[in-house]
Every structure is written in structure tokens, then in C-alpha cells.
N, C-alpha and C. Protein backbone atom coordinates (compact mmCIF):
# COMPACT_ATOMS: atom_id res chain seq x y z
N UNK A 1 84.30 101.49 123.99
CA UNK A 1 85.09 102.03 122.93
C UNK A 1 86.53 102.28 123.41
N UNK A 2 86.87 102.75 124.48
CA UNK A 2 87.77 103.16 125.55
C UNK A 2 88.79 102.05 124.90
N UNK A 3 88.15 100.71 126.07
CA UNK A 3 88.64 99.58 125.51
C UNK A 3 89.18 99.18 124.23
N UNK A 4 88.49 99.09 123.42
CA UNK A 4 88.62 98.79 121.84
C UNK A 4 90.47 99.36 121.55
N UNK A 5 90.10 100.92 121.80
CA UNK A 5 91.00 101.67 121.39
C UNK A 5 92.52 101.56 121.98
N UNK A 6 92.29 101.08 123.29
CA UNK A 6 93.74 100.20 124.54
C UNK A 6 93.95 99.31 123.94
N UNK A 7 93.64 98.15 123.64
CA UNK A 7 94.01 97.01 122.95
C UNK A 7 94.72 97.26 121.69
N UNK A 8 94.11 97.85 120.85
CA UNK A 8 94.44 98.32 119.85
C UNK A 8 95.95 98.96 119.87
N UNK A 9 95.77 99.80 120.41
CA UNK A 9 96.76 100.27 120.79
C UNK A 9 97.96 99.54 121.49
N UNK A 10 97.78 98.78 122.61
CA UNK A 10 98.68 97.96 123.01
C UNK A 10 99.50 97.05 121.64
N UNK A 11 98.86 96.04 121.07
CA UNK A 11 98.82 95.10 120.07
C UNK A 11 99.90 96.15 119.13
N UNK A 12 99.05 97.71 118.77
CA UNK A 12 100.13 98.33 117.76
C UNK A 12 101.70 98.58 118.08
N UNK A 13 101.86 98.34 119.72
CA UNK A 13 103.13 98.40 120.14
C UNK A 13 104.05 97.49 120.01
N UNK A 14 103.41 96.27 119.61
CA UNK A 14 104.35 95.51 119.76
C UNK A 14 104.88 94.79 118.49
N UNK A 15 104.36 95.73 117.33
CA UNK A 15 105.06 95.44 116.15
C UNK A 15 105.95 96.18 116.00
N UNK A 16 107.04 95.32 114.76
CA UNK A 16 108.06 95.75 114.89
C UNK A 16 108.13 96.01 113.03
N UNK A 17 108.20 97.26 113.38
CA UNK A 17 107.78 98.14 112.18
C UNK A 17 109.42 98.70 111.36
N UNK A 18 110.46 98.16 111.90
CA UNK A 18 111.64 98.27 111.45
C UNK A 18 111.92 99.55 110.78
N UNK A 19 110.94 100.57 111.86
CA UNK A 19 111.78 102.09 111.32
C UNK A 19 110.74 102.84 110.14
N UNK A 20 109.70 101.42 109.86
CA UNK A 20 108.83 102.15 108.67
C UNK A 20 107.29 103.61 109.35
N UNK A 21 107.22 104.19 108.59
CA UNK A 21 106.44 105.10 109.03
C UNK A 21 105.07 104.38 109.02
N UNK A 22 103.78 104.71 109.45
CA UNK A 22 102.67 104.18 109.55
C UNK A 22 101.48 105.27 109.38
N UNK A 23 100.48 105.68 108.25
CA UNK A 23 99.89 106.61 107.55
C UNK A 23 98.67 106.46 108.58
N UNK A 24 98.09 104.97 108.20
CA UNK A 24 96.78 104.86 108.58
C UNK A 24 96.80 103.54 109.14
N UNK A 25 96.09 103.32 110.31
CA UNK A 25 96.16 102.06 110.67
C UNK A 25 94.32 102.09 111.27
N UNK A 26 93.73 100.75 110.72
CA UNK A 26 92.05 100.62 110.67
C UNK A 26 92.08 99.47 111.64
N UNK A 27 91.12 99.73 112.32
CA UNK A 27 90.31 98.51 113.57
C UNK A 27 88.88 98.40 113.43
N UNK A 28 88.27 96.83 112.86
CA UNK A 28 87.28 96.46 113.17
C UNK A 28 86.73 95.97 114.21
N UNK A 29 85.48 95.84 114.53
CA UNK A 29 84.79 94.99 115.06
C UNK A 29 83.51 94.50 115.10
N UNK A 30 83.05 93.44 115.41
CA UNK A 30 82.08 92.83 114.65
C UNK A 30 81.90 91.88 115.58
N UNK A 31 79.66 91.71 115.55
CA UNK A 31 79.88 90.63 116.48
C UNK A 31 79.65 91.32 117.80
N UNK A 32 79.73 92.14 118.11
CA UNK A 32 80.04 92.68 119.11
C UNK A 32 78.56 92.21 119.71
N UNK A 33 77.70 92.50 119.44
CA UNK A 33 76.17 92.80 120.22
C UNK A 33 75.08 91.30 119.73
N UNK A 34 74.58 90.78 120.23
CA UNK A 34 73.70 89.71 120.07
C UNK A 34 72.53 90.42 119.78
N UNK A 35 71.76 89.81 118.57
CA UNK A 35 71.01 90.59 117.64
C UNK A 35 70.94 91.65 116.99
N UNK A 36 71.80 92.31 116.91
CA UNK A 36 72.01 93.51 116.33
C UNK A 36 72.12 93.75 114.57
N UNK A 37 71.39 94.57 113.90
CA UNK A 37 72.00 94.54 112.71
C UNK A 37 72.11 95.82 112.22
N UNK A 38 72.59 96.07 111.23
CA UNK A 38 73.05 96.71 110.60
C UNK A 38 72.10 97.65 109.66
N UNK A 39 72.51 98.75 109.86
CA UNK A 39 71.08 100.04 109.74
C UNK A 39 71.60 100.59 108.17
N UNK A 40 70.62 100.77 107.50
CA UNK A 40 70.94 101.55 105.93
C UNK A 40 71.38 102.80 106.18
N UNK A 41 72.57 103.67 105.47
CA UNK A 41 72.50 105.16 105.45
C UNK A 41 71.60 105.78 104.94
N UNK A 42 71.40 104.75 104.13
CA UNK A 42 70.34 105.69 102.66
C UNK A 42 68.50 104.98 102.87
N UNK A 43 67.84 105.06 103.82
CA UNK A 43 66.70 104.72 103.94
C UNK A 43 65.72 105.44 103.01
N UNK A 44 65.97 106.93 102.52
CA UNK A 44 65.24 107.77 101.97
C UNK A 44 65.98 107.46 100.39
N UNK A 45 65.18 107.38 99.60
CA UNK A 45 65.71 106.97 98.17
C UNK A 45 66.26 108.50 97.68
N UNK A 46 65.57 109.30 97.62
CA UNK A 46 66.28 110.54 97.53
C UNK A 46 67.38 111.06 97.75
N UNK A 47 68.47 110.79 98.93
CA UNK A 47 69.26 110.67 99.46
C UNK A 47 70.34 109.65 98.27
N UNK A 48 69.63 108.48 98.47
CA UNK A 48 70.49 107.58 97.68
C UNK A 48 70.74 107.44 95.93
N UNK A 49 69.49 108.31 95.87
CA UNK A 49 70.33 108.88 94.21
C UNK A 49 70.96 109.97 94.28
N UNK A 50 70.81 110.95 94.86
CA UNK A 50 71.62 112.40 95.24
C UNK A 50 73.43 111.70 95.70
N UNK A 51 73.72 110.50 96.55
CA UNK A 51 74.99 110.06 96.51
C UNK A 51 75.36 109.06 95.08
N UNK A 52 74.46 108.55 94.40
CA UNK A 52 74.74 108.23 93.40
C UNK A 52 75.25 109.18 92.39
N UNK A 53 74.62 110.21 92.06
CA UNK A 53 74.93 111.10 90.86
C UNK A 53 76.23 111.99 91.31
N UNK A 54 76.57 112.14 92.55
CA UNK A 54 77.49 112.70 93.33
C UNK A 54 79.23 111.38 92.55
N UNK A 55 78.74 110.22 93.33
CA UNK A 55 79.67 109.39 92.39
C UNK A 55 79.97 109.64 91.08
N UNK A 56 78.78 109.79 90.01
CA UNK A 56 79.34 109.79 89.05
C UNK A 56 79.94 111.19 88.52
N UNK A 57 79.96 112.35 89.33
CA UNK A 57 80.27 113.54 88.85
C UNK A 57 81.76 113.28 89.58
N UNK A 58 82.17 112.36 90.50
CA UNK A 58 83.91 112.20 90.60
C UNK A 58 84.33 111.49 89.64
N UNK A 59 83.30 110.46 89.13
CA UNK A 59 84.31 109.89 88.60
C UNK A 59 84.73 110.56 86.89
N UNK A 60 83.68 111.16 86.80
CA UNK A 60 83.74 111.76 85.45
C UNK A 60 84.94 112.98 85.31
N UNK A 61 84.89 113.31 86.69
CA UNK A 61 86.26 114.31 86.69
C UNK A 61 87.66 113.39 87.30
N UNK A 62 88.19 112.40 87.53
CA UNK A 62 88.92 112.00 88.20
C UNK A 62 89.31 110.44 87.92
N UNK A 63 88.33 110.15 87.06
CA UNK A 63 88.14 108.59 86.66
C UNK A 63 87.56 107.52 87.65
N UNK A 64 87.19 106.59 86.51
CA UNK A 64 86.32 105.34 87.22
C UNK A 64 86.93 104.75 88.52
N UNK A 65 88.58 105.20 88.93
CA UNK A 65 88.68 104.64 89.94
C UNK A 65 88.80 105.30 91.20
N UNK A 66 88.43 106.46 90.94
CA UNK A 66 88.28 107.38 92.06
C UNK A 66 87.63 107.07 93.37
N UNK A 67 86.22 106.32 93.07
CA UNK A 67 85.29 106.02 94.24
C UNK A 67 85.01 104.87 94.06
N UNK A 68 85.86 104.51 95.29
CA UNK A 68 84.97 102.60 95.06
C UNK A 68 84.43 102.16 96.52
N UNK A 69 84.14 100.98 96.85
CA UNK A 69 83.59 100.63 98.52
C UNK A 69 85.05 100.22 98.85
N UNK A 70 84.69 100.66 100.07
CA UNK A 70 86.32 100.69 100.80
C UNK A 70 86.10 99.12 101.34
N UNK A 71 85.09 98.24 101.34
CA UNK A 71 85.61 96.64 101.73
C UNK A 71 86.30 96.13 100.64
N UNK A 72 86.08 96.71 99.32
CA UNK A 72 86.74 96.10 97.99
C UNK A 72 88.28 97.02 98.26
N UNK A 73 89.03 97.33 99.06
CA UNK A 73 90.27 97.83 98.78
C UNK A 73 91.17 96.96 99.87
């Protein structure tokens, strides 16, 4: 992770950001591990309607575009 985060970091130095401020800056990675996959949050269905109805009580106060999946942004 160490790693990840040096690179990252290096690479962010060497843009040239012409003075602009920078809020949030995101690093993936992927691939990383041979066979590995990818684990559900929501294994317990209970759980996963309790974050469902949770959604719809933002969006009902805040609108439909309040909560969306952050790969769709």
C-alpha cells in the first residue's frame, strides 16, 4: 500500500496544475492479485434492503440525484 501511495504521489508531482487548487484526487487498482475476486458488502439480504430504503429516504429529501454509484460519475 506504502508503495501504491509513493507512486501516486510521485506521478501527482509532476503535473502541472497551473496554480489550480486540487479537492480530491482518486487512485485505483486492479488486477493486483491472481485469482482474487471481489467480495459482496451486502451478503445478508437484510442489510441490503435496510441500504436500499436508506437510499430512498435521501433521495426523497434531496432528490433523485443525490445517491448514485460512484463508477457512474
Amino acid at each position: 500500500m506504502e508503495r501504491i501511495y509513493g507512486v501516486a504521489r510521485s506521478r501527482f508531482r509532476e503535473i502541472d496544475l497551473a496554480g489550480r487548487k486540487v479537492r480530491l484526487l482518486g487512485v485505483t487498482g486492479s488486477g493486483l492479485m491472481k485469482g482474487s475476486a471481489q467480495f459482496s458488502l451486502f451478503e445478508d439480504d437484510k442489510r441490503l434492503e435496510r441500504m436500499a430504503e436508506a437510499i430512498e429516504r435521501i433521495k426523497e429529501k434531496f432528490g433523485d440525484d443525490a445517491v448514485g454509484r460512484a463508477r457512474l460519475m
